[in-house]
Protein backbone atom coordinates (compact mmCIF):
# COMPACT_ATOMS: atom_id res chain seq x y z
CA UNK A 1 76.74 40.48 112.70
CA UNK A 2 73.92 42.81 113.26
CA UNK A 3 75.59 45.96 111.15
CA UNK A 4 77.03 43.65 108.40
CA UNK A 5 73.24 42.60 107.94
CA UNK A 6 72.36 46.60 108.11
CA UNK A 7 75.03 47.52 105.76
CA UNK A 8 74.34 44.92 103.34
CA UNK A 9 70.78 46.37 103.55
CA UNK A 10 71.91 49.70 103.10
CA UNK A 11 73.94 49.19 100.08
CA UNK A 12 71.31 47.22 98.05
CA UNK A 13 68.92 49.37 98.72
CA UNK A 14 71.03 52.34 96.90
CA UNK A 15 69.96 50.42 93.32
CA UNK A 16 66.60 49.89 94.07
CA UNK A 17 63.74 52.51 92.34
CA UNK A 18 62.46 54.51 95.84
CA UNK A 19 59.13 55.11 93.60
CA UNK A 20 58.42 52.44 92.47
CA UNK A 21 59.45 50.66 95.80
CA UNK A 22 56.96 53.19 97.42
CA UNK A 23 53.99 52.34 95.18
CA UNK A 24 53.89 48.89 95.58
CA UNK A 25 54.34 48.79 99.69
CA UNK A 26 51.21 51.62 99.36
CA UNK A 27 49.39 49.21 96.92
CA UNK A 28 50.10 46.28 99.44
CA UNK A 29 48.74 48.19 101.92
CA UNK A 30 45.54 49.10 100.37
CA UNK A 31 44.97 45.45 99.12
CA UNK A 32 45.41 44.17 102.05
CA UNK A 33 42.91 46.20 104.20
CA UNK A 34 45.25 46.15 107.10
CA UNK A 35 44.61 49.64 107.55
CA UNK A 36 40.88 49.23 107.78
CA UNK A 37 40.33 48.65 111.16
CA UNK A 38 42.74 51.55 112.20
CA UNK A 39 41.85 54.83 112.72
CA UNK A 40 45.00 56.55 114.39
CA UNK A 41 48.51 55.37 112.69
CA UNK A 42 51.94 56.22 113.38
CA UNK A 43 53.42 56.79 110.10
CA UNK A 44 57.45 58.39 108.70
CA UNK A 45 58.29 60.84 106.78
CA UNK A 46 61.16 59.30 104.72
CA UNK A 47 65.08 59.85 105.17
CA UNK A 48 67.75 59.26 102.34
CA UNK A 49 66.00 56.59 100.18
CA UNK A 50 63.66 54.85 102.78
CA UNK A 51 60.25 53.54 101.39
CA UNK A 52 57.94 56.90 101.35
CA UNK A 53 54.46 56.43 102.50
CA UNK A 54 52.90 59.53 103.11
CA UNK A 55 50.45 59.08 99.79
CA UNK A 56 48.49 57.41 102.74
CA UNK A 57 47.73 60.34 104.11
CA UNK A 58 45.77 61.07 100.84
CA UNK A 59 44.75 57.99 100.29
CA UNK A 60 42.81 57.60 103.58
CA UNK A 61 41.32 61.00 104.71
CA UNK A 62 39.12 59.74 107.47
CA UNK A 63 42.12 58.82 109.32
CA UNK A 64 44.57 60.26 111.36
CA UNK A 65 48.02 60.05 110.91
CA UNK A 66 51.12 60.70 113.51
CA UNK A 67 54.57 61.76 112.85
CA UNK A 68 57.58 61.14 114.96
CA UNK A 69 59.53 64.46 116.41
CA UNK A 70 62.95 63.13 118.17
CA UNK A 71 64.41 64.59 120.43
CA UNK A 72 66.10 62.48 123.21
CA UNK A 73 63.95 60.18 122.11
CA UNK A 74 61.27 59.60 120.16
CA UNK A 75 57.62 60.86 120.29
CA UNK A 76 54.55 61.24 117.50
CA UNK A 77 52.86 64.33 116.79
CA UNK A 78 49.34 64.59 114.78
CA UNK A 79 50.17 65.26 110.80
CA UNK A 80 46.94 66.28 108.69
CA UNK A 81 47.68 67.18 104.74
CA UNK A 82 49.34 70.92 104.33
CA UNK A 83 50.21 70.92 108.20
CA UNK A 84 53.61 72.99 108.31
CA UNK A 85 56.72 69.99 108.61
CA UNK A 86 59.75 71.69 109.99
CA UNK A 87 63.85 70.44 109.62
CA UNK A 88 64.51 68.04 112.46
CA UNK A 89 67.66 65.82 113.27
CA UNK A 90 68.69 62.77 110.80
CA UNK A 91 67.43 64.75 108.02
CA UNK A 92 64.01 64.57 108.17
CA UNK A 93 61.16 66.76 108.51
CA UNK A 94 58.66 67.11 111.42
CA UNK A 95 55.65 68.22 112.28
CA UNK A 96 54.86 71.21 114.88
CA UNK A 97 52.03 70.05 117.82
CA UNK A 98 51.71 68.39 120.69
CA UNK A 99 52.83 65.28 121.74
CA UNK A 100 50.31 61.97 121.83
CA UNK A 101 50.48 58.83 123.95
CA UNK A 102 51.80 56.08 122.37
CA UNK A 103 48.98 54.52 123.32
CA UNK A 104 46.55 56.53 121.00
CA UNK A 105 48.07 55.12 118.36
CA UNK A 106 46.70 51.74 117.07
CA UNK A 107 49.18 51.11 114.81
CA UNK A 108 52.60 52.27 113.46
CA UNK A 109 54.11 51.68 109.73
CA UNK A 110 58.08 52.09 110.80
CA UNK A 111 60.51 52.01 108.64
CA UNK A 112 63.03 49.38 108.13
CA UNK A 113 66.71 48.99 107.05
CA UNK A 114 66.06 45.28 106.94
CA UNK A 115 63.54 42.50 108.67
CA UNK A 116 64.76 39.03 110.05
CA UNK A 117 62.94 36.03 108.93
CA UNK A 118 61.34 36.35 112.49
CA UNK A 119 59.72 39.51 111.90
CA UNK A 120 62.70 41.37 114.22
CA UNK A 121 63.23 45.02 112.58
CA UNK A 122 66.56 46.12 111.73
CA UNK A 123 67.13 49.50 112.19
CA UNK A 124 69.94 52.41 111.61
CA UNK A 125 70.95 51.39 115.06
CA UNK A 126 70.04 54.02 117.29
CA UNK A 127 67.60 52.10 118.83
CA UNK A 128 64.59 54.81 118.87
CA UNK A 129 62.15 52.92 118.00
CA UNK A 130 62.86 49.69 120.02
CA UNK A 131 62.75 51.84 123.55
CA UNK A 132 59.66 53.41 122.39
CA UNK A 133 57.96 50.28 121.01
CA UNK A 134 58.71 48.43 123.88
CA UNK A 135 55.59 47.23 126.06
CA UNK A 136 53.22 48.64 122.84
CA UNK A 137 50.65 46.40 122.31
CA UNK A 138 49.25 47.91 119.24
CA UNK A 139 49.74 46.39 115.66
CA UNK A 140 53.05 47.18 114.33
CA UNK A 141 53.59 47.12 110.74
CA UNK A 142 57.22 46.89 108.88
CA UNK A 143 58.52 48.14 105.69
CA UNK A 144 60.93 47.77 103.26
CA UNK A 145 62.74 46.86 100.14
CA UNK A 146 62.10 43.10 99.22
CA UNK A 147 65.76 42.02 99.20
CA UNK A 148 66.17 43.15 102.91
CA UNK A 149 62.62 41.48 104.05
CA UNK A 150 63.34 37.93 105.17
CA UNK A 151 67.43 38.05 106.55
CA UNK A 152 68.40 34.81 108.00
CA UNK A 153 69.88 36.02 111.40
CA UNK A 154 69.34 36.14 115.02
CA UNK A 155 68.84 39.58 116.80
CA UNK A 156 68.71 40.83 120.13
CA UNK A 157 65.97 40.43 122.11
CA UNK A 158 65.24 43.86 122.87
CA UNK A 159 64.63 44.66 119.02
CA UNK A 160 61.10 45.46 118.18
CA UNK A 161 59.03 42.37 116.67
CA UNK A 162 56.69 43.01 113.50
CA UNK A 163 53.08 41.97 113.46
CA UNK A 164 54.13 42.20 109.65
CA UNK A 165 55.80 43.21 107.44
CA UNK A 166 55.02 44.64 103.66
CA UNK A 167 58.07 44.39 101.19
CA UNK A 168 58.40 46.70 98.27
């Protein structure tokens, strides 16, 4: 049931406007002054036509901002503007540092492919971030496209639940 939801997800997403999409999760964001009380957050750096967020890195220069490297699994790494991103797996592009504890970070913005109407994240099914979110007690933020933000289904109980979610 799970990767019907996902591919549903996945398909509708292909006819949404990415920029658009991006500038009004970023403007939710900012209106919200969620971010406010945060001063190290695990951000993306978006794949294939995921929600792109890194304008916050701009947009809020007194903060720090984490990206994740994977590997086996997956880890964050400190990103500051201009910092060298290199290819990684799935596509994406990573930053070059050290690793940080999880537990540095206050709060992560994670991607989603879809979000149940109990705040449960859906995923590309790898389960990366549910083994590293697990046990984090920080303030976990989800994203993504409006259509895929409120799915009437029931996940497992290891996938990671939202604190919230912001729908673009």
């Amino acid at each position: 049931m799970k990767n019907i939801e996902r591919n549903k997800a996945l398909e509708l997403r292909k006819n949404k406007n990415k920029d658009i999409s991006s500038k009004i999760v970023i403007e939710k964001l900012i209106s919200s002054n969620i971010l406010d009380k945060f001063t190290n957050i695990g951000i993306y750096y978006p794949i294939g036509n995921e929600i792109n967020i890194m304008d916050l890195v701009n947009i809020y220069p007194n903060k720090r901002f984490y990206l994740p490297i994977t590997r086996e699994e997956i880890s964050f790494v400190e990103y500051k503007q201009n910092d060298k991103l290199v290819n990684g797996p799935f596509k994406t592009l990573e930053p070059v540092g050290d690793e940080v504890s999880r537990d540095l970070i206050e709060c992560f913005i994670i991607p989603c492919v879809a979000i149940s109407n109990e705040n449960k994240r859906i995923g590309y099914g790898k389960g990366y971030y549910d083994r590293y979110l697990n046990g984090y007690k920080g303030y976990k933020i989800g994203v993504c496209y409006s259509e895929s933000g409120d799915i009437d289904i029931k996940l497992d109980s290891y996938d990671v639940v939202l604190d919230c979610k912001i729908l673009g």
